[in-house]
ModelCIF file with pLDDT and N, C-alpha, C, O atoms, coordinates in Angstrom:
data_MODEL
#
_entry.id   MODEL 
#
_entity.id                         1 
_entity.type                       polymer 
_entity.pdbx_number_of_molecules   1 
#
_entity_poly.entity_id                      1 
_entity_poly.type                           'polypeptide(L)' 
_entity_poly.nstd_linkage                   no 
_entity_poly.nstd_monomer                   no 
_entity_poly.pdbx_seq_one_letter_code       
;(UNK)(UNK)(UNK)(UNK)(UNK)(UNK)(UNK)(UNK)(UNK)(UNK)(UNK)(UNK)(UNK)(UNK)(UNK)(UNK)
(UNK)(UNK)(UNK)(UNK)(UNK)(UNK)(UNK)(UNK)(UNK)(UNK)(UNK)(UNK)(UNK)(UNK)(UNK)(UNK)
(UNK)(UNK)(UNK)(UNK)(UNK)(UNK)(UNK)(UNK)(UNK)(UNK)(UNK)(UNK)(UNK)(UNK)(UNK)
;
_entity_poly.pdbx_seq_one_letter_code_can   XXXXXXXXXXXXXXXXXXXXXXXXXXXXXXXXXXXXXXXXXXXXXXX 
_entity_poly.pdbx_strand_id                 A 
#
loop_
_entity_poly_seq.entity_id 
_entity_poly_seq.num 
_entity_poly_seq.mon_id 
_entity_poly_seq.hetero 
1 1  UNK n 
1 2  UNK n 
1 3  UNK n 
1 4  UNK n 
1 5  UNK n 
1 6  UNK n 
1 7  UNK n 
1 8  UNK n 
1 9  UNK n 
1 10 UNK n 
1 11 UNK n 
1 12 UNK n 
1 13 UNK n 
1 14 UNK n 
1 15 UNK n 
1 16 UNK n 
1 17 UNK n 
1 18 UNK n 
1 19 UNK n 
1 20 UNK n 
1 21 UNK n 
1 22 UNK n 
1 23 UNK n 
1 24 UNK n 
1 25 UNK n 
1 26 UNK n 
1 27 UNK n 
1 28 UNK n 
1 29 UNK n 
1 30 UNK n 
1 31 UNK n 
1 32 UNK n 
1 33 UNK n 
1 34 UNK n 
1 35 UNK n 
1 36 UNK n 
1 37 UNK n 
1 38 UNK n 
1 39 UNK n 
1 40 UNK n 
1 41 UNK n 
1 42 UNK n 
1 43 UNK n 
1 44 UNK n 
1 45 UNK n 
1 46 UNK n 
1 47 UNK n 
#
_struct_asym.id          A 
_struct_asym.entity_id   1 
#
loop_
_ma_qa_metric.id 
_ma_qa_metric.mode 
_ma_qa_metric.name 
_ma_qa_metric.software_group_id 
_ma_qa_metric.type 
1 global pLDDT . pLDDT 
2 local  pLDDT . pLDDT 
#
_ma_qa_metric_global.metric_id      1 
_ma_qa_metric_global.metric_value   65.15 
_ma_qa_metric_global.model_id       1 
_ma_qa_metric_global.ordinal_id     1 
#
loop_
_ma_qa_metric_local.label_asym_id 
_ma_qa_metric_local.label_comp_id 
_ma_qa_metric_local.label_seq_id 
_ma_qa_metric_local.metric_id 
_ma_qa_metric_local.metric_value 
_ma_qa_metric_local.model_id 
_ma_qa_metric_local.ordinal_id 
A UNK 1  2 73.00 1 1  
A UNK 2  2 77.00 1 2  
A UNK 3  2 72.00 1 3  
A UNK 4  2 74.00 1 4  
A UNK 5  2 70.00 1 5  
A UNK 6  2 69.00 1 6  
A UNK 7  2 68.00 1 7  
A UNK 8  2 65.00 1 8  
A UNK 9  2 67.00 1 9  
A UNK 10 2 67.00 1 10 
A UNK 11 2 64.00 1 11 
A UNK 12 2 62.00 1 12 
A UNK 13 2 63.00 1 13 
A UNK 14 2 59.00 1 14 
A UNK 15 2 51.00 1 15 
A UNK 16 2 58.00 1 16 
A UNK 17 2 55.00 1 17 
A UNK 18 2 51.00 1 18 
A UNK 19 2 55.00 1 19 
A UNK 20 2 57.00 1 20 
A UNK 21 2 51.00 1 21 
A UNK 22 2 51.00 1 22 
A UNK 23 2 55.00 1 23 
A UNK 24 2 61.00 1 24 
A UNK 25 2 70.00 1 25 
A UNK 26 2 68.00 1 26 
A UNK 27 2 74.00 1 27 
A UNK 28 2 75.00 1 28 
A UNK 29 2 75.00 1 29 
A UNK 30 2 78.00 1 30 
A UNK 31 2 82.00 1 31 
A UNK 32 2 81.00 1 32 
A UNK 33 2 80.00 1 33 
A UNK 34 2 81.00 1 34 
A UNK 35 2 82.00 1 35 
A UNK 36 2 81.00 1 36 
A UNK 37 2 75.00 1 37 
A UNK 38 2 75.00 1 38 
A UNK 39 2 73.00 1 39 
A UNK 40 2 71.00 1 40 
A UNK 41 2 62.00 1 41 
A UNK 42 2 57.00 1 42 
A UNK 43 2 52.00 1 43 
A UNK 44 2 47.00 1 44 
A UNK 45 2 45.00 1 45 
A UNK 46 2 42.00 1 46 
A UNK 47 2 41.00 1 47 
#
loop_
_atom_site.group_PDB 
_atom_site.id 
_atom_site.type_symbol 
_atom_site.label_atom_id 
_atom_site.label_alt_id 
_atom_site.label_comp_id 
_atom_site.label_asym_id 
_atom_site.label_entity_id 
_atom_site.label_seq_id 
_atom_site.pdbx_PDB_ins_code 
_atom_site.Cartn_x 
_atom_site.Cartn_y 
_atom_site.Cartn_z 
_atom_site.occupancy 
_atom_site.B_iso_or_equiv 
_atom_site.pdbx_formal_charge 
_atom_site.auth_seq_id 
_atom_site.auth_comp_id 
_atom_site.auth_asym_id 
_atom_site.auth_atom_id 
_atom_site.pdbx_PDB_model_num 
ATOM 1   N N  . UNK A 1 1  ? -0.148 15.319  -3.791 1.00 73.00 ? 1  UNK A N  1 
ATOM 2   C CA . UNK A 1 1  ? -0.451 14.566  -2.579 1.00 73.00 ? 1  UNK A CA 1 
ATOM 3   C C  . UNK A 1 1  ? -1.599 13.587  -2.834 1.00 73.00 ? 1  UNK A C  1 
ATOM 4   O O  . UNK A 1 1  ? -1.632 12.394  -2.534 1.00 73.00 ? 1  UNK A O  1 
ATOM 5   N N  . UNK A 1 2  ? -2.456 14.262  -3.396 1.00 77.00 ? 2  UNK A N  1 
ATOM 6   C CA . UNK A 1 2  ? -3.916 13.141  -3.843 1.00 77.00 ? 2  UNK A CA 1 
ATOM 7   C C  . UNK A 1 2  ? -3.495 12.174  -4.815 1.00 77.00 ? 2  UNK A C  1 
ATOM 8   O O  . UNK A 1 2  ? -3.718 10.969  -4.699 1.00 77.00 ? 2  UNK A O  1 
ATOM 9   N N  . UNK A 1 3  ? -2.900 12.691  -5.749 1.00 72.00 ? 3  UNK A N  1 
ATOM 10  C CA . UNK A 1 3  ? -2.075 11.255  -6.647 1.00 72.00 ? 3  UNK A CA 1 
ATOM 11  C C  . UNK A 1 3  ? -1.105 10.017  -6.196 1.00 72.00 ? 3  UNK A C  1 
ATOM 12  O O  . UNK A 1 3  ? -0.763 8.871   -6.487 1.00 72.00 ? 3  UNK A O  1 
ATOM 13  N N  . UNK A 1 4  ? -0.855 11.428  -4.981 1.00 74.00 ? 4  UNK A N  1 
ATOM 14  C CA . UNK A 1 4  ? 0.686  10.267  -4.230 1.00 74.00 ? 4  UNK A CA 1 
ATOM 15  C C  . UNK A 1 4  ? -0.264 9.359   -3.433 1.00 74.00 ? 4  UNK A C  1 
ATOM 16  O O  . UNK A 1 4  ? 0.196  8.235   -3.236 1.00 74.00 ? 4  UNK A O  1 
ATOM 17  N N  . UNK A 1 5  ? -1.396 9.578   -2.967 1.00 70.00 ? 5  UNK A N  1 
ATOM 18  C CA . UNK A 1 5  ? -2.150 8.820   -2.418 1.00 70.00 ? 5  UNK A CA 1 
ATOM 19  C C  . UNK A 1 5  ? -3.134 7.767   -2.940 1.00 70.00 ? 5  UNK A C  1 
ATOM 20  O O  . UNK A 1 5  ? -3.568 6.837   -2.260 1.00 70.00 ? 5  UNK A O  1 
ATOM 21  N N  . UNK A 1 6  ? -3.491 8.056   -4.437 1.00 69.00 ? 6  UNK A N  1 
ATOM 22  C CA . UNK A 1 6  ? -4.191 7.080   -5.061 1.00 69.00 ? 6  UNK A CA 1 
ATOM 23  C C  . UNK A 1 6  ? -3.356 6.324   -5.305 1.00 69.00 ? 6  UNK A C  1 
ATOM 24  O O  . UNK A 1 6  ? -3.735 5.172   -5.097 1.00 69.00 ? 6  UNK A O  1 
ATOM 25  N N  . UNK A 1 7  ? -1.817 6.437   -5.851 1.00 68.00 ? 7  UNK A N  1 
ATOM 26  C CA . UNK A 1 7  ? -1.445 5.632   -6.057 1.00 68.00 ? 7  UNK A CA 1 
ATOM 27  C C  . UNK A 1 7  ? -0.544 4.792   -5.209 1.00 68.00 ? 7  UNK A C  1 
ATOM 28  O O  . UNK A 1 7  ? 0.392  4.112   -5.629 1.00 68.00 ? 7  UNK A O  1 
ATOM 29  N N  . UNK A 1 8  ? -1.075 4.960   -3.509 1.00 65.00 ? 8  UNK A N  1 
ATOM 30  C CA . UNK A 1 8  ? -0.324 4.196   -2.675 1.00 65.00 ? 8  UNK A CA 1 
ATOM 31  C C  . UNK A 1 8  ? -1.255 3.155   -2.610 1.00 65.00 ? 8  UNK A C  1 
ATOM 32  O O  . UNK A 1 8  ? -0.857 1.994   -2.528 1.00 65.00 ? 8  UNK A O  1 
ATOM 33  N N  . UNK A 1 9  ? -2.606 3.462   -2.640 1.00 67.00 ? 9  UNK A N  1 
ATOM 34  C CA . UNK A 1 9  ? -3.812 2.653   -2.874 1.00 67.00 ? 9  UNK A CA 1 
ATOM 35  C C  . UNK A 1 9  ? -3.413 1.744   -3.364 1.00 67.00 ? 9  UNK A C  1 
ATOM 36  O O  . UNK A 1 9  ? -3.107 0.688   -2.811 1.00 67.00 ? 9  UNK A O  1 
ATOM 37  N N  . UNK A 1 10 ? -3.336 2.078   -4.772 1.00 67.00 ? 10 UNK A N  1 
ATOM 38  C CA . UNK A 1 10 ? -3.233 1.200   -6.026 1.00 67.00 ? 10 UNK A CA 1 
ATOM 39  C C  . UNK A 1 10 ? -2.280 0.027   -5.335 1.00 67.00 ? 10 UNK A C  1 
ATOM 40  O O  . UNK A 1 10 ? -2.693 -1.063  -4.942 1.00 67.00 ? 10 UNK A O  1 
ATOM 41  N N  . UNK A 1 11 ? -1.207 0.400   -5.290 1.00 64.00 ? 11 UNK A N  1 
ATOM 42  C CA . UNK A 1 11 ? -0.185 -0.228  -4.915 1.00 64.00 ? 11 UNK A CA 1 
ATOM 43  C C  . UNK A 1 11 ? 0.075  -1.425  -3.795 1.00 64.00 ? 11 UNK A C  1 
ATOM 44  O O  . UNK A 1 11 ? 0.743  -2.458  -3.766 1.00 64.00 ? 11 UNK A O  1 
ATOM 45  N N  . UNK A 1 12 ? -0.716 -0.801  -2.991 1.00 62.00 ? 12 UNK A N  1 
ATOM 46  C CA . UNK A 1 12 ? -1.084 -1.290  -1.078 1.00 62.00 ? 12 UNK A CA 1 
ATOM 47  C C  . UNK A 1 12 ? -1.995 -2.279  -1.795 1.00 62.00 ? 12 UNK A C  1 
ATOM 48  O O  . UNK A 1 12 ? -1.735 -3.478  -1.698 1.00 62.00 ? 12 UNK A O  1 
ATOM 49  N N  . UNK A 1 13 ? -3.034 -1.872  -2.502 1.00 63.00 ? 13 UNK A N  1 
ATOM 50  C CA . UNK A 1 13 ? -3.863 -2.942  -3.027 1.00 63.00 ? 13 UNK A CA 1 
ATOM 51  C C  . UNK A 1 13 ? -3.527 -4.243  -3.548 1.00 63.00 ? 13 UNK A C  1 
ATOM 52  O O  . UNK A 1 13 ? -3.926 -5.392  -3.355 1.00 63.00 ? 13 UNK A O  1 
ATOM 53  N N  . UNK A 1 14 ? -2.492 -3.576  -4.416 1.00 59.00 ? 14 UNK A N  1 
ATOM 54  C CA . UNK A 1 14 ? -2.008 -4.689  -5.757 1.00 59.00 ? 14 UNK A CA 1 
ATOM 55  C C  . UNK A 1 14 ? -0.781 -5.469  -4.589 1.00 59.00 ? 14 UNK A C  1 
ATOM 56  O O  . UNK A 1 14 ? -0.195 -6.402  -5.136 1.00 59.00 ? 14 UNK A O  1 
ATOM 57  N N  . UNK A 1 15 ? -0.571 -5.348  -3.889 1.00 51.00 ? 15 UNK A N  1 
ATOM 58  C CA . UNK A 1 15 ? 0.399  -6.455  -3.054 1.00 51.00 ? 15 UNK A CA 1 
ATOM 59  C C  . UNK A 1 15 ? -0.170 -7.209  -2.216 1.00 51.00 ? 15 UNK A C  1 
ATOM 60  O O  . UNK A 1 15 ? 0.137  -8.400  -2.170 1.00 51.00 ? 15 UNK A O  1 
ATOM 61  N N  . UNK A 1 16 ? -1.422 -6.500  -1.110 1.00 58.00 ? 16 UNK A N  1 
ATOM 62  C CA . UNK A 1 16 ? -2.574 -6.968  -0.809 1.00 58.00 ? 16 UNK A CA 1 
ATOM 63  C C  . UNK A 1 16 ? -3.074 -8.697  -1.294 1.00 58.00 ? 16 UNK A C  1 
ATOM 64  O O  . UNK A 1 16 ? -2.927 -9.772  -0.712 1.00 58.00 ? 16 UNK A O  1 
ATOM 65  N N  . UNK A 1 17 ? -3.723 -8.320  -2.649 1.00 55.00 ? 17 UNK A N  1 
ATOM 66  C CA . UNK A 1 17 ? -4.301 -9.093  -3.510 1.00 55.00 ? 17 UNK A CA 1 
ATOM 67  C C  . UNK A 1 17 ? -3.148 -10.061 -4.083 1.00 55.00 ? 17 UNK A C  1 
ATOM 68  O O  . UNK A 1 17 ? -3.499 -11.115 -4.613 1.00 55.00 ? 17 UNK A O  1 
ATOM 69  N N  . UNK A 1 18 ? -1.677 -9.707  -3.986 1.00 51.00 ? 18 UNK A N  1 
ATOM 70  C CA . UNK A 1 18 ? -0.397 -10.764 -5.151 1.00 51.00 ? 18 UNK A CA 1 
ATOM 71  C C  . UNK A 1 18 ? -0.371 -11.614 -3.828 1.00 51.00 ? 18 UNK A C  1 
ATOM 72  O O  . UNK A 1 18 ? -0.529 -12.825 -3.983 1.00 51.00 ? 18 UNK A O  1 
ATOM 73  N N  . UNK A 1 19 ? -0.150 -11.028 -2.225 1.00 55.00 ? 19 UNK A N  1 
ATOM 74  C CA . UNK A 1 19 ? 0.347  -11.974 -0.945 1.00 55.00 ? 19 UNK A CA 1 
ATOM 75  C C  . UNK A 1 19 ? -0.686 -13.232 -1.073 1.00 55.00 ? 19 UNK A C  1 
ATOM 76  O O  . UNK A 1 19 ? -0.458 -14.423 -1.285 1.00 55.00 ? 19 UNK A O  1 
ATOM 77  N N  . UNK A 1 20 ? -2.116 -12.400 -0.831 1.00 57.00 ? 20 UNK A N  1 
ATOM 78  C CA . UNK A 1 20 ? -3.100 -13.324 -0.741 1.00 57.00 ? 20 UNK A CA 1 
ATOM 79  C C  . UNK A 1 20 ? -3.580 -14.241 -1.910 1.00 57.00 ? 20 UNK A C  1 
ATOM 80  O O  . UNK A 1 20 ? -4.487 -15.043 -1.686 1.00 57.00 ? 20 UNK A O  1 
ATOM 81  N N  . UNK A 1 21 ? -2.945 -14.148 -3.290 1.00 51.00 ? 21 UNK A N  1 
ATOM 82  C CA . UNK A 1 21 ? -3.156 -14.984 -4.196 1.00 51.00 ? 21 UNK A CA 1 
ATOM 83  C C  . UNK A 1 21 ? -1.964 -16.214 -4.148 1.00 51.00 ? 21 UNK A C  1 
ATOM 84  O O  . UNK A 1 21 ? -2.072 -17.415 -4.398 1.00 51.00 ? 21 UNK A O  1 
ATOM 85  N N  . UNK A 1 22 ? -0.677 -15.329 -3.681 1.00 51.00 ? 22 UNK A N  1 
ATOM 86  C CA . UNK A 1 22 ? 0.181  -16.352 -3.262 1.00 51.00 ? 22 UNK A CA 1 
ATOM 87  C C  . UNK A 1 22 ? -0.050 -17.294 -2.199 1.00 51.00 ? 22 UNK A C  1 
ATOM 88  O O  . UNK A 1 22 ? 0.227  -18.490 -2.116 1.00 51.00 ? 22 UNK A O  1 
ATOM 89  N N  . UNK A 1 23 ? -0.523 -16.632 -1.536 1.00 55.00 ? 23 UNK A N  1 
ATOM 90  C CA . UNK A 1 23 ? -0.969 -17.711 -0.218 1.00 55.00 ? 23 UNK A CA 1 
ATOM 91  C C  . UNK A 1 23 ? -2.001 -18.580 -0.579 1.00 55.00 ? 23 UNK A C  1 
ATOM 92  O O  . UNK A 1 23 ? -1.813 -19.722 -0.159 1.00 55.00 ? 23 UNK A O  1 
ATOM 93  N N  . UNK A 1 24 ? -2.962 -18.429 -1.177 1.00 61.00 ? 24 UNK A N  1 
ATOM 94  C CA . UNK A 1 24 ? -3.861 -19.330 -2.110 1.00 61.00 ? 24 UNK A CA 1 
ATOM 95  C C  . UNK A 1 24 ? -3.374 -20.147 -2.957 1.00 61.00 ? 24 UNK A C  1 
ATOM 96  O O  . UNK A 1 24 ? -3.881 -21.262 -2.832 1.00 61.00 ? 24 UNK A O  1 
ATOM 97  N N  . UNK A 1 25 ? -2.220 -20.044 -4.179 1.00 70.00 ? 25 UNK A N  1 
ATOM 98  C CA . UNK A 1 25 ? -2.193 -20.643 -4.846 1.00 70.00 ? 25 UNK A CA 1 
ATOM 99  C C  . UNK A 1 25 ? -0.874 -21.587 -4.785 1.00 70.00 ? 25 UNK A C  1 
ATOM 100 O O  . UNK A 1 25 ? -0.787 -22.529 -5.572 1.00 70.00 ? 25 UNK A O  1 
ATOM 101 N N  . UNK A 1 26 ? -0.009 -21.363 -3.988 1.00 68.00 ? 26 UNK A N  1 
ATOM 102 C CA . UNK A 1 26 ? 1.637  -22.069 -3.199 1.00 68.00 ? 26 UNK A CA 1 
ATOM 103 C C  . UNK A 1 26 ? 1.520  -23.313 -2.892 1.00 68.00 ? 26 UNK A C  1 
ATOM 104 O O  . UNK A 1 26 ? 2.097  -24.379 -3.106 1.00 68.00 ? 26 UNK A O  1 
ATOM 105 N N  . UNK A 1 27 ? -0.224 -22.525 -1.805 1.00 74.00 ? 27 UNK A N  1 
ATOM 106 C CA . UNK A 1 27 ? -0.340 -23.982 -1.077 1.00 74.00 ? 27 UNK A CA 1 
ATOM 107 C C  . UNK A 1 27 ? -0.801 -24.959 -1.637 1.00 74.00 ? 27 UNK A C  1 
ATOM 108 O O  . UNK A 1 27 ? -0.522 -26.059 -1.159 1.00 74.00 ? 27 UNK A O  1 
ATOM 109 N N  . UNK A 1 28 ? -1.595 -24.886 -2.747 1.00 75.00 ? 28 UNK A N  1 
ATOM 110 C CA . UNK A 1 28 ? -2.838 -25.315 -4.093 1.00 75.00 ? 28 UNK A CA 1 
ATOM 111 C C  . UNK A 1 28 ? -1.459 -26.215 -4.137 1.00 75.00 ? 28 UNK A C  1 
ATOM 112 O O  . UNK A 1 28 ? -1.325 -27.227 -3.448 1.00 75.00 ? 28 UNK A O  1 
ATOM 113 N N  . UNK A 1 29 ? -0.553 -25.767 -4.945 1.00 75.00 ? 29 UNK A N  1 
ATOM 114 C CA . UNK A 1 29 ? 0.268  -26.594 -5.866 1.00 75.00 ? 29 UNK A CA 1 
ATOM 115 C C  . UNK A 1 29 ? 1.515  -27.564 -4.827 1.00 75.00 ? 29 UNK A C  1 
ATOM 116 O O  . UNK A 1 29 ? 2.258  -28.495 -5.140 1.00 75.00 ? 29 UNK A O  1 
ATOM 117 N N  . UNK A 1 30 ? 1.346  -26.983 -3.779 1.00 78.00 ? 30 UNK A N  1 
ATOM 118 C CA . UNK A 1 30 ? 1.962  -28.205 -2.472 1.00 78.00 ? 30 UNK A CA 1 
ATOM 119 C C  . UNK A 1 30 ? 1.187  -29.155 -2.225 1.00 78.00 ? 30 UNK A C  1 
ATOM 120 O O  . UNK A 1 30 ? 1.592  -30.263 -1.875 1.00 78.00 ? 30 UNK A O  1 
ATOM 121 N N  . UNK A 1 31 ? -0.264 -28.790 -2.403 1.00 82.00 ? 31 UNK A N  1 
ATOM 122 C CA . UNK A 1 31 ? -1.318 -29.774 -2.077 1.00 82.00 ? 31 UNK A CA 1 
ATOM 123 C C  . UNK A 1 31 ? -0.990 -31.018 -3.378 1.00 82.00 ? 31 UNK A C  1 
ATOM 124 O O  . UNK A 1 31 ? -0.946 -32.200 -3.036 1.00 82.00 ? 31 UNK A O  1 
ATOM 125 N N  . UNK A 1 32 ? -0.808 -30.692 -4.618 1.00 81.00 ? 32 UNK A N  1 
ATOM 126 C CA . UNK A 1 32 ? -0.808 -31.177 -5.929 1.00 81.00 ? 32 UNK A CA 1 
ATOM 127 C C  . UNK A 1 32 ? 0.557  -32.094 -5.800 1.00 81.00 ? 32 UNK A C  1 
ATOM 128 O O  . UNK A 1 32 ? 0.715  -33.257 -6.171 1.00 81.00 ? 32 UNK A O  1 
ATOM 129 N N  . UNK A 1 33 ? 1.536  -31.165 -5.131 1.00 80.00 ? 33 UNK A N  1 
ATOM 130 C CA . UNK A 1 33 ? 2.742  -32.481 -5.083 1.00 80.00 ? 33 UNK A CA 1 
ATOM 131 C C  . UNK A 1 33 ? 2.528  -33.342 -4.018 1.00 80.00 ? 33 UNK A C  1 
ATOM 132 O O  . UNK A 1 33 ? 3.253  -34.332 -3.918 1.00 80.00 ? 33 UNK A O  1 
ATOM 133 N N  . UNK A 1 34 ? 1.924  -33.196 -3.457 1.00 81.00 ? 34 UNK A N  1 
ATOM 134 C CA . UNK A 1 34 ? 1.230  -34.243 -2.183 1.00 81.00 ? 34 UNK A CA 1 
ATOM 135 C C  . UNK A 1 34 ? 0.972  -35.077 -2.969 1.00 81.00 ? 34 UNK A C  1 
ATOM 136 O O  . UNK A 1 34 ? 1.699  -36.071 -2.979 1.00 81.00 ? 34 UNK A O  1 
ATOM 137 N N  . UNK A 1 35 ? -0.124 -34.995 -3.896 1.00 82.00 ? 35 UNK A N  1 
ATOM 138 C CA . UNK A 1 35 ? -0.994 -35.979 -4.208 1.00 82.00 ? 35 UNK A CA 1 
ATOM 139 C C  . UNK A 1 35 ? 0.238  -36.517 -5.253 1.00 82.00 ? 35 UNK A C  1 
ATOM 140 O O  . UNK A 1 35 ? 0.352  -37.739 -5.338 1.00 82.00 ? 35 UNK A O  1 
ATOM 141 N N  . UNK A 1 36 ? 1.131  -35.702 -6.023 1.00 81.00 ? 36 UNK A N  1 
ATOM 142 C CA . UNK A 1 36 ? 1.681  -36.670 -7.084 1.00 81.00 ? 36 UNK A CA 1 
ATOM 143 C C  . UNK A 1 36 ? 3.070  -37.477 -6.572 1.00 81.00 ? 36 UNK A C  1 
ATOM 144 O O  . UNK A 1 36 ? 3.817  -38.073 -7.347 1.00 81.00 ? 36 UNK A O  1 
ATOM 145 N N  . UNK A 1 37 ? 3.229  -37.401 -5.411 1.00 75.00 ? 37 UNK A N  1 
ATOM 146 C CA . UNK A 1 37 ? 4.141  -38.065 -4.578 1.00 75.00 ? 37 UNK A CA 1 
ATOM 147 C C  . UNK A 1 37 ? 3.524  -39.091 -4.157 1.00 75.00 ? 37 UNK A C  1 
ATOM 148 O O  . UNK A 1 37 ? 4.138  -40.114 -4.457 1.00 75.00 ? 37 UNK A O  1 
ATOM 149 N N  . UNK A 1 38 ? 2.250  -39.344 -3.396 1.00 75.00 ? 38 UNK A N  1 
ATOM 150 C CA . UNK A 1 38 ? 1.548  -40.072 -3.210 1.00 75.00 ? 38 UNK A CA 1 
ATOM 151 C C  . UNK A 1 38 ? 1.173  -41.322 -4.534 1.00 75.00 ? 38 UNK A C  1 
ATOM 152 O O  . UNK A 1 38 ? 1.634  -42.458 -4.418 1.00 75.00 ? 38 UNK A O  1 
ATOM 153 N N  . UNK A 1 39 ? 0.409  -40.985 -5.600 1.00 73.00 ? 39 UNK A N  1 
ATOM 154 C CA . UNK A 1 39 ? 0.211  -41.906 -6.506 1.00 73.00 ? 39 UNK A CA 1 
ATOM 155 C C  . UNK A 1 39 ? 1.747  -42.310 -6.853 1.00 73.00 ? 39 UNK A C  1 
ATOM 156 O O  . UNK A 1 39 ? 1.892  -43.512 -7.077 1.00 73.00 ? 39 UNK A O  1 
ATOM 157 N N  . UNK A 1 40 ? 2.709  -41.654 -6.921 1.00 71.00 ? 40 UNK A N  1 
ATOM 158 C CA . UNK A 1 40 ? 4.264  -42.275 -7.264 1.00 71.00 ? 40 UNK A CA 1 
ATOM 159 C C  . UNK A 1 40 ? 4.986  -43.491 -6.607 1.00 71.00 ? 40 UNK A C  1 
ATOM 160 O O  . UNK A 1 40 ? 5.598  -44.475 -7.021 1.00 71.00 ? 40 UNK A O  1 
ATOM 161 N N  . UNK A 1 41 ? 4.551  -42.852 -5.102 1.00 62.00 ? 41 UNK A N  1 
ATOM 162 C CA . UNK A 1 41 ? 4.875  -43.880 -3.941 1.00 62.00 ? 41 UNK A CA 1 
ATOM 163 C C  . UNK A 1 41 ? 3.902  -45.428 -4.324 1.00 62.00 ? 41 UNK A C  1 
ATOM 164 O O  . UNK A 1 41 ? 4.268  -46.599 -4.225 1.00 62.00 ? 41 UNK A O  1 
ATOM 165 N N  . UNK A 1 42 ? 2.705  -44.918 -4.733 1.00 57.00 ? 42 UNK A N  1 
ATOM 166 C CA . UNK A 1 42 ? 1.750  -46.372 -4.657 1.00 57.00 ? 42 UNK A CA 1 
ATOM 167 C C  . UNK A 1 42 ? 2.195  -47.044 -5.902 1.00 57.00 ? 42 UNK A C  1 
ATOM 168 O O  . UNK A 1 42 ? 2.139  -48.273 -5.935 1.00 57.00 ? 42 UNK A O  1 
ATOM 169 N N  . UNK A 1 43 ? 2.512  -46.564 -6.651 1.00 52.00 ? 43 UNK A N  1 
ATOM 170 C CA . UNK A 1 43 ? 3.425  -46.971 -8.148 1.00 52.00 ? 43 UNK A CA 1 
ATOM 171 C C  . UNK A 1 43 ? 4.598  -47.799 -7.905 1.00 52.00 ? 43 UNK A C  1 
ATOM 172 O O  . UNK A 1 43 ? 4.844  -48.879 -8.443 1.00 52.00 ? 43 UNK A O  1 
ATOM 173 N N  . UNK A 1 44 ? 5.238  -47.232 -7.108 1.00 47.00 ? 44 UNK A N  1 
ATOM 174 C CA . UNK A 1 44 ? 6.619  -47.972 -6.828 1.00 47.00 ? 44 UNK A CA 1 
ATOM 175 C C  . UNK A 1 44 ? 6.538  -49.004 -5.960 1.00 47.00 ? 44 UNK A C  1 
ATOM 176 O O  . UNK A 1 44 ? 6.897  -48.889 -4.788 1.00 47.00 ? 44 UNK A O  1 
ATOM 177 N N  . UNK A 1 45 ? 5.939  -50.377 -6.593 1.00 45.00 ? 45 UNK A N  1 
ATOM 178 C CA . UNK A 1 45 ? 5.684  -51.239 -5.666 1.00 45.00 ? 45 UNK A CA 1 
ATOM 179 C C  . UNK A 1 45 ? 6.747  -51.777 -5.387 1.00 45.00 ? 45 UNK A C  1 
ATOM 180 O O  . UNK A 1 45 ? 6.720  -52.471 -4.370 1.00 45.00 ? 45 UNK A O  1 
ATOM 181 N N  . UNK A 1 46 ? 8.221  -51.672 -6.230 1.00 42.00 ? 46 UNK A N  1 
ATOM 182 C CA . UNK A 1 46 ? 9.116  -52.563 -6.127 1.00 42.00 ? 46 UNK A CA 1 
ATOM 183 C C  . UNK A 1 46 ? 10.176 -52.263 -5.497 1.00 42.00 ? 46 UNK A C  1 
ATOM 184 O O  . UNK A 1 46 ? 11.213 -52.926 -5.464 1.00 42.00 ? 46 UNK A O  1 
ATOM 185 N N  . UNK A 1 47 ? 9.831  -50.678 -4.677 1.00 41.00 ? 47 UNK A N  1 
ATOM 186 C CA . UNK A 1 47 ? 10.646 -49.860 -4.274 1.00 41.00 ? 47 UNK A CA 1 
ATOM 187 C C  . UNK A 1 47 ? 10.738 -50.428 -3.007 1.00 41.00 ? 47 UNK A C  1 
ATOM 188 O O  . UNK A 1 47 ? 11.485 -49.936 -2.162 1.00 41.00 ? 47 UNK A O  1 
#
């Protein structure tokens, strides 16, 4: 029971910490195609 419980910890933790790194880092790299859509668009003057 005490093992089954450390390692719900562990676990509860480690998804915890993967959601919230995903949610940190998704948006990071949406932010990044923002910007490289942006300089593309200002590139394409002939577009």
């Amino acid at each position: 029971l005490i093992l089954s419980l450390g390692l719900y910890n562990i676990i509860s933790t480690q998804i915890r910490l993967a959601r919230r790194t995903e949610g940190r880092i998704l948006p990071r790299h949406l932010a990044l195609a923002a910007c490289v859509y942006m300089a593309n668009h200002k590139e394409a003057k002939g577009e």
